[in-house]
Protein backbone atom coordinates (compact mmCIF):
# COMPACT_ATOMS: atom_id res chain seq x y z
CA UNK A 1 100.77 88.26 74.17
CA UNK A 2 98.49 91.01 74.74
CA UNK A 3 98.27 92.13 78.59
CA UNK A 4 95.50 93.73 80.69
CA UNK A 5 96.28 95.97 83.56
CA UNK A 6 97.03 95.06 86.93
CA UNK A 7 97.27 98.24 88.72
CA UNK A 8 99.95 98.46 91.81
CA UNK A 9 100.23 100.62 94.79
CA UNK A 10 104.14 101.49 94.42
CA UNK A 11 103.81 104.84 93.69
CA UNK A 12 103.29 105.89 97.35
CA UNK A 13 105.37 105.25 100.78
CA UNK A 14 103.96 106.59 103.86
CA UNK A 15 106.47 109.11 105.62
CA UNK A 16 105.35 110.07 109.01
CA UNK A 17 102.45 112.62 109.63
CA UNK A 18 101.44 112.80 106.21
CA UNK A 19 97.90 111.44 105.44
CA UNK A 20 97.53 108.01 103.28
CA UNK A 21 95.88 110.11 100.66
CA UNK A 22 98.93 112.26 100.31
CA UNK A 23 101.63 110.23 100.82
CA UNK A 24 104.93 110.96 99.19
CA UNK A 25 107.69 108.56 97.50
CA UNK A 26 110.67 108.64 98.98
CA UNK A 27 112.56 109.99 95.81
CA UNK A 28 110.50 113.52 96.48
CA UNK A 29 112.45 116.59 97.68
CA UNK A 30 111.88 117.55 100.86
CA UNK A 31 109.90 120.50 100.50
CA UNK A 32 107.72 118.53 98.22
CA UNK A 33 104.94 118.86 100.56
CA UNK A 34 104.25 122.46 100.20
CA UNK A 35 103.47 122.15 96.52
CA UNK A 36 101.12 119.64 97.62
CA UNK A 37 99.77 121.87 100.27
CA UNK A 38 99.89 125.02 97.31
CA UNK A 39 97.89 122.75 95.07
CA UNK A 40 95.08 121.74 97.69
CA UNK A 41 94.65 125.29 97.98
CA UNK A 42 94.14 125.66 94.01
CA UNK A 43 91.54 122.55 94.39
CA UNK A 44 91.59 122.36 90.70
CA UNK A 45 92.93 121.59 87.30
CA UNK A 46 92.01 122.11 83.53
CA UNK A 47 94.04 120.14 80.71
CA UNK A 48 93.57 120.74 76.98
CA UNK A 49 94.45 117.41 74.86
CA UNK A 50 92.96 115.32 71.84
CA UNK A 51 92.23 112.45 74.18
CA UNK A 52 88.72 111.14 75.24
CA UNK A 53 87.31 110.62 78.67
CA UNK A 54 88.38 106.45 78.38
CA UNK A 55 92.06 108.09 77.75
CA UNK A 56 91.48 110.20 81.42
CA UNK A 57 89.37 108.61 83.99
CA UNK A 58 91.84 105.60 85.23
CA UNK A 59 94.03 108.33 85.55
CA UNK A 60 91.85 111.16 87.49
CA UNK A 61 90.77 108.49 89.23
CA UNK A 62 94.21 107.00 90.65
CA UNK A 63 95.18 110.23 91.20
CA UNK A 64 92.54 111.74 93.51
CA UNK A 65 92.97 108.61 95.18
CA UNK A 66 96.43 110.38 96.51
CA UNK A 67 94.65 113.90 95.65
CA UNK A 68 91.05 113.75 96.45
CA UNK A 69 90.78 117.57 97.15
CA UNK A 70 91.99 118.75 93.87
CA UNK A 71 88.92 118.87 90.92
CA UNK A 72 90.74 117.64 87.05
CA UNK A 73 88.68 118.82 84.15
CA UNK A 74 89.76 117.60 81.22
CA UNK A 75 89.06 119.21 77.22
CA UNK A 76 89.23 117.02 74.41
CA UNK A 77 89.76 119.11 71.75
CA UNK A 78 91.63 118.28 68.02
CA UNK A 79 95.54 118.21 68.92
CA UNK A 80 96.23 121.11 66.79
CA UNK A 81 93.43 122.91 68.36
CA UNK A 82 95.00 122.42 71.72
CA UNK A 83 97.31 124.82 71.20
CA UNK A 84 96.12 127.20 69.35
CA UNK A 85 93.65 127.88 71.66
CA UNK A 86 95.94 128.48 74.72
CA UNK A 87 97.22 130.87 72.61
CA UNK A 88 94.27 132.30 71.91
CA UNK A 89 93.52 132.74 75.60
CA UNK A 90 96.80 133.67 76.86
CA UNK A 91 96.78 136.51 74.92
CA UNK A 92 92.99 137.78 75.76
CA UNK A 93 94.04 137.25 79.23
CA UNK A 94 91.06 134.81 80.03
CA UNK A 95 92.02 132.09 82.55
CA UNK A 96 93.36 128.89 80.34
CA UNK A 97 94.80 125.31 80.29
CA UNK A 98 97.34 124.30 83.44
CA UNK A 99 98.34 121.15 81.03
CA UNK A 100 98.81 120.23 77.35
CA UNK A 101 98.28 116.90 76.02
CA UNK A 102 98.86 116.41 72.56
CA UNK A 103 100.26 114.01 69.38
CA UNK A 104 101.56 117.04 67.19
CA UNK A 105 105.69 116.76 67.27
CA UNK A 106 105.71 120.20 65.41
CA UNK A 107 103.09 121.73 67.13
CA UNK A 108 104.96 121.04 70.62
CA UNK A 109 108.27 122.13 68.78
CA UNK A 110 107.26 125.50 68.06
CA UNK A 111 105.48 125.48 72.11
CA UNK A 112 108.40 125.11 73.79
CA UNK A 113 110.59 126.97 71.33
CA UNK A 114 107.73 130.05 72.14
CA UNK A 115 108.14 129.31 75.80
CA UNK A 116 104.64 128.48 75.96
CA UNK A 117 105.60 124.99 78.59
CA UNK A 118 107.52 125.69 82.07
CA UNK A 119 110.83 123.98 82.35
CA UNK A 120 110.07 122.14 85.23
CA UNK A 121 111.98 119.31 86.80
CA UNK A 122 109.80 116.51 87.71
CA UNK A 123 111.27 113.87 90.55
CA UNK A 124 110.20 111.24 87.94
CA UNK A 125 112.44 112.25 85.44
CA UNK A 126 115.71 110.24 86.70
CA UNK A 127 113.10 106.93 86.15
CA UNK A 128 112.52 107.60 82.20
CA UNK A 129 114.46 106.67 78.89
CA UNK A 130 116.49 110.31 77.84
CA UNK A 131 114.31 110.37 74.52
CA UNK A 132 111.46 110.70 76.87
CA UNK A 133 112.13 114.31 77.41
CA UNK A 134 113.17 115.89 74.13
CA UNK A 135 113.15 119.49 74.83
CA UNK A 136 112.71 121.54 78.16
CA UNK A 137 109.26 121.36 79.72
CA UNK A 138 108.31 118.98 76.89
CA UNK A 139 107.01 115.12 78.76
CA UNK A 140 106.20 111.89 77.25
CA UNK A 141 102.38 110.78 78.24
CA UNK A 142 102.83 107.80 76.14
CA UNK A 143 104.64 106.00 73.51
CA UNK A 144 102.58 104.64 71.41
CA UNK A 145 103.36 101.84 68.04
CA UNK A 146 102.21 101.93 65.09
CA UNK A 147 101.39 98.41 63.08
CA UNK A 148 99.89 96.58 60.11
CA UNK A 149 96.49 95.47 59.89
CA UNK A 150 95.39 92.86 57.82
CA UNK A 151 91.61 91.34 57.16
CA UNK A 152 92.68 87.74 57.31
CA UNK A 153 89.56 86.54 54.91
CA UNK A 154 91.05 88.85 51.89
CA UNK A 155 94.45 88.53 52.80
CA UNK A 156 96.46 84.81 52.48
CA UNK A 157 98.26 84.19 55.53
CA UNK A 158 101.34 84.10 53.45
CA UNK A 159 101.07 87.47 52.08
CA UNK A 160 99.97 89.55 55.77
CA UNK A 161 103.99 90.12 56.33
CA UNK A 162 105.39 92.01 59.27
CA UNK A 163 107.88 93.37 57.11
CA UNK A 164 107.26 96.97 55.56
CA UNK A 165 109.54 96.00 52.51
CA UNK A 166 107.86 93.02 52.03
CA UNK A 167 104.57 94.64 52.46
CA UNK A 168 105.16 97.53 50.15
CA UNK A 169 106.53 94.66 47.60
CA UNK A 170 102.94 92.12 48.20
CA UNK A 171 101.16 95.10 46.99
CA UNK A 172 102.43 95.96 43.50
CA UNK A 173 102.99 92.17 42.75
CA UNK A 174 99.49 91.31 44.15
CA UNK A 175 96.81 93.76 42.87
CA UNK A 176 94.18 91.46 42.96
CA UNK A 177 94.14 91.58 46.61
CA UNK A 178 95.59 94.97 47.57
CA UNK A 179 95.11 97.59 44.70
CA UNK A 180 93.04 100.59 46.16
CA UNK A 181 92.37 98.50 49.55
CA UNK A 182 94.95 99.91 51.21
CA UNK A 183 94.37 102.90 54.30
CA UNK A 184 96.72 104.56 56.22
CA UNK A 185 96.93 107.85 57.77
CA UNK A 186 97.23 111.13 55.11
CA UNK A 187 100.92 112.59 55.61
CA UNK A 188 99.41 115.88 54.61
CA UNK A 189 98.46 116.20 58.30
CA UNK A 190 100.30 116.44 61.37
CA UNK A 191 100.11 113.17 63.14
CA UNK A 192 100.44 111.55 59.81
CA UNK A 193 103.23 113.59 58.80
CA UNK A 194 105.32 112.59 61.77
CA UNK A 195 104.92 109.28 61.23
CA UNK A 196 106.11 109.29 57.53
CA UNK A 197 108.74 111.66 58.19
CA UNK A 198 110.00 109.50 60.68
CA UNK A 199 109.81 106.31 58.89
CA UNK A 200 111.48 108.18 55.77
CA UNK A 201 113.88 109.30 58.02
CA UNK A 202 115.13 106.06 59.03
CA UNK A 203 114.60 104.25 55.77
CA UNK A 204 115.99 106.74 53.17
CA UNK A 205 115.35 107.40 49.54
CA UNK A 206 114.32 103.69 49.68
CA UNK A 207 110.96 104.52 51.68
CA UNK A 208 110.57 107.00 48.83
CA UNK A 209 110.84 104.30 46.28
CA UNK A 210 107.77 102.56 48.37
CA UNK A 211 105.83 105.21 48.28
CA UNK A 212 105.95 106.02 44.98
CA UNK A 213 104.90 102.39 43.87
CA UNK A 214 101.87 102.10 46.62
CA UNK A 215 100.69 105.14 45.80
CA UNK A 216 98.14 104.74 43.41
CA UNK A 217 96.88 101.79 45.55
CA UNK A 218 96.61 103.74 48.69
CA UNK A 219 93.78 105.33 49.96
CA UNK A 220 95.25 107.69 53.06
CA UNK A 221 92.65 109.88 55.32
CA UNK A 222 90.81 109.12 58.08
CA UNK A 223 91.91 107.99 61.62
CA UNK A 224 92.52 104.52 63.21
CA UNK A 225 89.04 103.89 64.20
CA UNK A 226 88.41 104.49 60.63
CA UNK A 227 91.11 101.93 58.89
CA UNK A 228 90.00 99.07 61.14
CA UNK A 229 85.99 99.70 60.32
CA UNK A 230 87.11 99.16 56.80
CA UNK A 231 89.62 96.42 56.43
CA UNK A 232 86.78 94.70 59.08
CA UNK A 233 84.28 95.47 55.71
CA UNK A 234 86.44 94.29 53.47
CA UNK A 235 86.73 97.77 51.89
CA UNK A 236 90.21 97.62 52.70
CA UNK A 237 92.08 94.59 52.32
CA UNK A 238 95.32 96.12 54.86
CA UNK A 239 96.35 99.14 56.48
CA UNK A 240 99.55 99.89 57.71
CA UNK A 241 101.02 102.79 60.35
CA UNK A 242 97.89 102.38 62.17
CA UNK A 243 97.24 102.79 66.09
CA UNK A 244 97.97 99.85 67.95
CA UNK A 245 96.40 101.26 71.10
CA UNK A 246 93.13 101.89 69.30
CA UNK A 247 93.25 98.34 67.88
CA UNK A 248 94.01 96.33 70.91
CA UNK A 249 91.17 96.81 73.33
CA UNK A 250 88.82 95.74 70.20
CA UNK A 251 90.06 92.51 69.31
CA UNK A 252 87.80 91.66 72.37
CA UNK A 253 85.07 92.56 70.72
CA UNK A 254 84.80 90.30 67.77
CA UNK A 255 87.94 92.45 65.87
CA UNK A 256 90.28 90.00 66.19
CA UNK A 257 88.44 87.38 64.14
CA UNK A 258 88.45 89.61 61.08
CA UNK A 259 91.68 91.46 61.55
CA UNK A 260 95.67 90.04 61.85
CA UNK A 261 97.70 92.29 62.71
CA UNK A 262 102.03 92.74 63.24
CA UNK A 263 104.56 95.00 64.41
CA UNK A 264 106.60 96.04 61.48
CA UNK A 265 109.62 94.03 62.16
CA UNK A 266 112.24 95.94 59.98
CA UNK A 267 111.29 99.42 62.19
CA UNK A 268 108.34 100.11 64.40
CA UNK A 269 106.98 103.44 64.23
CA UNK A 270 106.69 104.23 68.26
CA UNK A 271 104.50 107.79 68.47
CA UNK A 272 105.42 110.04 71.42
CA UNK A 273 102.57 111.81 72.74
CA UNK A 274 103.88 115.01 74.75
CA UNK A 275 102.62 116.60 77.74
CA UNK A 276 104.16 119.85 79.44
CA UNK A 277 102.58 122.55 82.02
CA UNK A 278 101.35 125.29 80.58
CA UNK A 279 103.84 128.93 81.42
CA UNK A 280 100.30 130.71 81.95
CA UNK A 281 98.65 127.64 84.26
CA UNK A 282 96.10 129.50 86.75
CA UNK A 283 96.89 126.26 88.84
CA UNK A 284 100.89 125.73 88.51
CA UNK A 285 101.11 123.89 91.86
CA UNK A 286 98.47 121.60 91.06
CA UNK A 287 99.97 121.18 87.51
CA UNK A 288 103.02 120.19 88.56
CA UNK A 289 101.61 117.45 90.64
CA UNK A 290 99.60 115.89 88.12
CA UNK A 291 102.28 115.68 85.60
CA UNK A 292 104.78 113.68 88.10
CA UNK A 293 102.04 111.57 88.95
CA UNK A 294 101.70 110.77 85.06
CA UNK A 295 105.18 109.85 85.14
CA UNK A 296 105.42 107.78 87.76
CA UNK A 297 104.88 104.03 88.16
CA UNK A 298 101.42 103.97 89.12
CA UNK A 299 100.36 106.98 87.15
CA UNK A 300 101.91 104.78 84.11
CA UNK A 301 100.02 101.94 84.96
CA UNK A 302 96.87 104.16 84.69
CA UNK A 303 97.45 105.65 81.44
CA UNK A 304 98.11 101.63 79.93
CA UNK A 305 94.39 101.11 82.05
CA UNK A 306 93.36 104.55 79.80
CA UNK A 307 94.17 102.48 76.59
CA UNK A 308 97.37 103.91 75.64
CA UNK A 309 101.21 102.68 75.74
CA UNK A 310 103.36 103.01 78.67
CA UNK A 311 106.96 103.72 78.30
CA UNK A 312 108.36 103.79 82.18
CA UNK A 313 111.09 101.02 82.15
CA UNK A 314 109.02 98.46 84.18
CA UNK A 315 106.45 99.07 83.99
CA UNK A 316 104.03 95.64 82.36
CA UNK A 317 100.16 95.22 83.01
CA UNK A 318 98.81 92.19 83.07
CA UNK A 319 96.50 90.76 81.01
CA UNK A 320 95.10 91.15 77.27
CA UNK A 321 94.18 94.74 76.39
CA UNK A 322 97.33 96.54 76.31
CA UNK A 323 100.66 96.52 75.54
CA UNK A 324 103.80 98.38 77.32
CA UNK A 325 106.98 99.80 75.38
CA UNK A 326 108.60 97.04 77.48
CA UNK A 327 106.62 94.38 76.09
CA UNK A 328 107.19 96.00 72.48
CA UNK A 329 110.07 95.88 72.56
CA UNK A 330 110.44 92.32 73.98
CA UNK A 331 108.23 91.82 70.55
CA UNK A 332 110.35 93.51 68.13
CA UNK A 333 113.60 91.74 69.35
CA UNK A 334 115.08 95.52 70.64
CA UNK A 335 115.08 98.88 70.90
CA UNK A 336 117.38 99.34 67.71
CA UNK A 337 113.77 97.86 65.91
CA UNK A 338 112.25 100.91 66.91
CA UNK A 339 111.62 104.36 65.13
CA UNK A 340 111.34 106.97 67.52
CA UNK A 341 108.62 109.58 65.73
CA UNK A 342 110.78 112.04 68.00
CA UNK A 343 110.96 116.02 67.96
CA UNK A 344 112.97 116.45 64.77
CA UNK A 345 113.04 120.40 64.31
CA UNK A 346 113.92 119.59 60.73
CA UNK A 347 110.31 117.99 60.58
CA UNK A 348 109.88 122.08 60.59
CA UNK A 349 112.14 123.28 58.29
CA UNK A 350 111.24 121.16 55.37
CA UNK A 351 107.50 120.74 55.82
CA UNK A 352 106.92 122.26 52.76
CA UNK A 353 109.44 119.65 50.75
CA UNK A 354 108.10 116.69 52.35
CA UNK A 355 104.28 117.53 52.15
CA UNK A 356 104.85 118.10 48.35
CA UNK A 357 107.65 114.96 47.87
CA UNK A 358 104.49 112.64 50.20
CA UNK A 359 101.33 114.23 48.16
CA UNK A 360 103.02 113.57 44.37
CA UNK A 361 103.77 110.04 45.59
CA UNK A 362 99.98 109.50 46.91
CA UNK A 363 98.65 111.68 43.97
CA UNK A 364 97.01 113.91 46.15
């Protein structure tokens, strides 16, 4: 069942002579304060990512509830764009990004192999799963899953499997209803590359096989927002490896009487967005605070109120908008159902390969 969130105050005890708006948890080392005091004195903070404002404000906003006297700015920029323009600035000089925010596994692989992210400890770390930090510096803002999307006019109920296999399989033996009506995100790009590296990665030569026999009734390109505009038209019948966290807030809004929808059961893609302070942040101490408070409990809670997945063990808001990884995996029937779209340096090394084995299969 989908959840809405019910936001908690658990982040924060109050030790003694520090103010309610800067209390500290307990788990904080001592001198904890004086980054908080070093950060006050900064007053503000500019992040780069390729989230919107809805993504931000529950989470500026909880935040200067502890922090009121530090200013967040926020940039959404295009997630490849988010680093190449700290690189840009870094090396003019010009002052630049304290945080990145971003859903490009390569792009953050060649970051923190640059040294472009401090290796910085956060007091939140002990709290998360291991995968959650996959190189030094390197944070997980979210985790978000991937699914399949049906439109449940076109599509007999019988046919809108949660199985990939079986998916793959209903559209070759069903053309009527699926050929060139399918969307899904072009693996010729970044975030779409992850995803089908990953998911070819776990499957094998058999995902291959798939691909090769839904290519030519696939149309890939386009974003999330996009897919779900079109199977609502009819102009796709399905999509699969779509955005779950873009999908669930609309089935509110009239969505979910077009669309069906199911977490692949035989492997859920699960999308780890990263998040690291920048080596060059003009505002380090102020950095530093905003990415434990991401990490933490409440700061979780806010980024599942932001629209996006939460992956702090625990951590479950109430309601129907959102999903948690918890409650994902409580869907999935375990962890072992999930594929980790994780920081695979060999996602690197044979870019080249896969782009050309993915575009021949896809005949683009």
């Amino acid at each position: 069942m989908l959840r809405t969130l019910l936001l908690t105050a658990a982040f924060f005890t109050l030790p003694a002579g520090v103010s309610s708006a800067q209390a500290l948890p307990d788990h904080y080392p001592a001198d904890y304060a004086d980054l908080v005091a070093q950060a006050n004195a900064e007053g503000s903070l500019l992040i780069y990512s390729n989230m919107g404002p809805e993504n931000w404000e529950p989470l500026i906003e909880a935040f200067n509830q502890h922090y009121p006297d530090i200013k967040v700015e926020t940039l959404d920029l295009g997630p490849g764009e988010v680093f190449t323009r700290y690189r840009a600035e870094t090396g003019t000089g010009v002052a630049t990004a304290d945080i990145l925010a971003a859903g490009t596994i390569g792009d953050w692989i060649q970051a923190a192999n640059d040294g472009l992210v401090v290796d910085y400890k956060s007091p939140e770390a002990q709290f998360l799963p291991e995968w959650s930090l996959p190189m030094p510096g390197v944070y997980t803002f979210s985790a978000d899953p991937m699914i399949l999307m049906y439109n449940k006019v076109l599509v007999p109920e019988e046919l809108r499997t949660a199985s990939m296999e079986e998916f793959f399989a209903n559209i070759t033996a069903h053309p009527d209803v699926f050929k060139g009506k399918i969307g899904t995100y072009d693996g010729q790009f970044a975030f779409g590359e992850s995803i089908n590296f990953a998911f070819v990665r776990h499957h094998g030569d058999k995902a291959w096989g798939w691909f090769d026999a839904i290519g030519p009734s696939t149309r890939p390109g386009g974003g999330t927002g996009g897919m779900i505009e079109k199977t609502v038209s009819g102009e796709n019948t399905a999509s699969y490896f779509a955005s779950g966290p873009v999908l669930f807030p609309r089935l509110k809004q009239g969505v979910g009487q077009i669309i069906d929808w199911k977490f692949p059961s035989d492997g859920t893609p699960v999308f780890l967005r990263g998040v690291g302070v920048t080596e060059k942040a003009p505002h380090p101490a102020a950095a530093r605070l905003m990415l434990d408070f991401i990490l933490s409990e409440e700061g979780q809670y806010a980024v599942a109120e932001g629209k996006l997945t939460a992956y702090r063990p625990g951590v479950k808001p109430q309601g129907e908008t959102s999903y948690s990884l918890d409650e994902v995996i409580e869907e999935i029937g375990g962890e072992d159902k999930m594929i980790l779209i994780n920081y695979d340096p060999d996602m690197l090394t044979e870019h080249d390969a896969f782009i050309g084995r993915w575009a021949k299969a896809f005949g683009m």
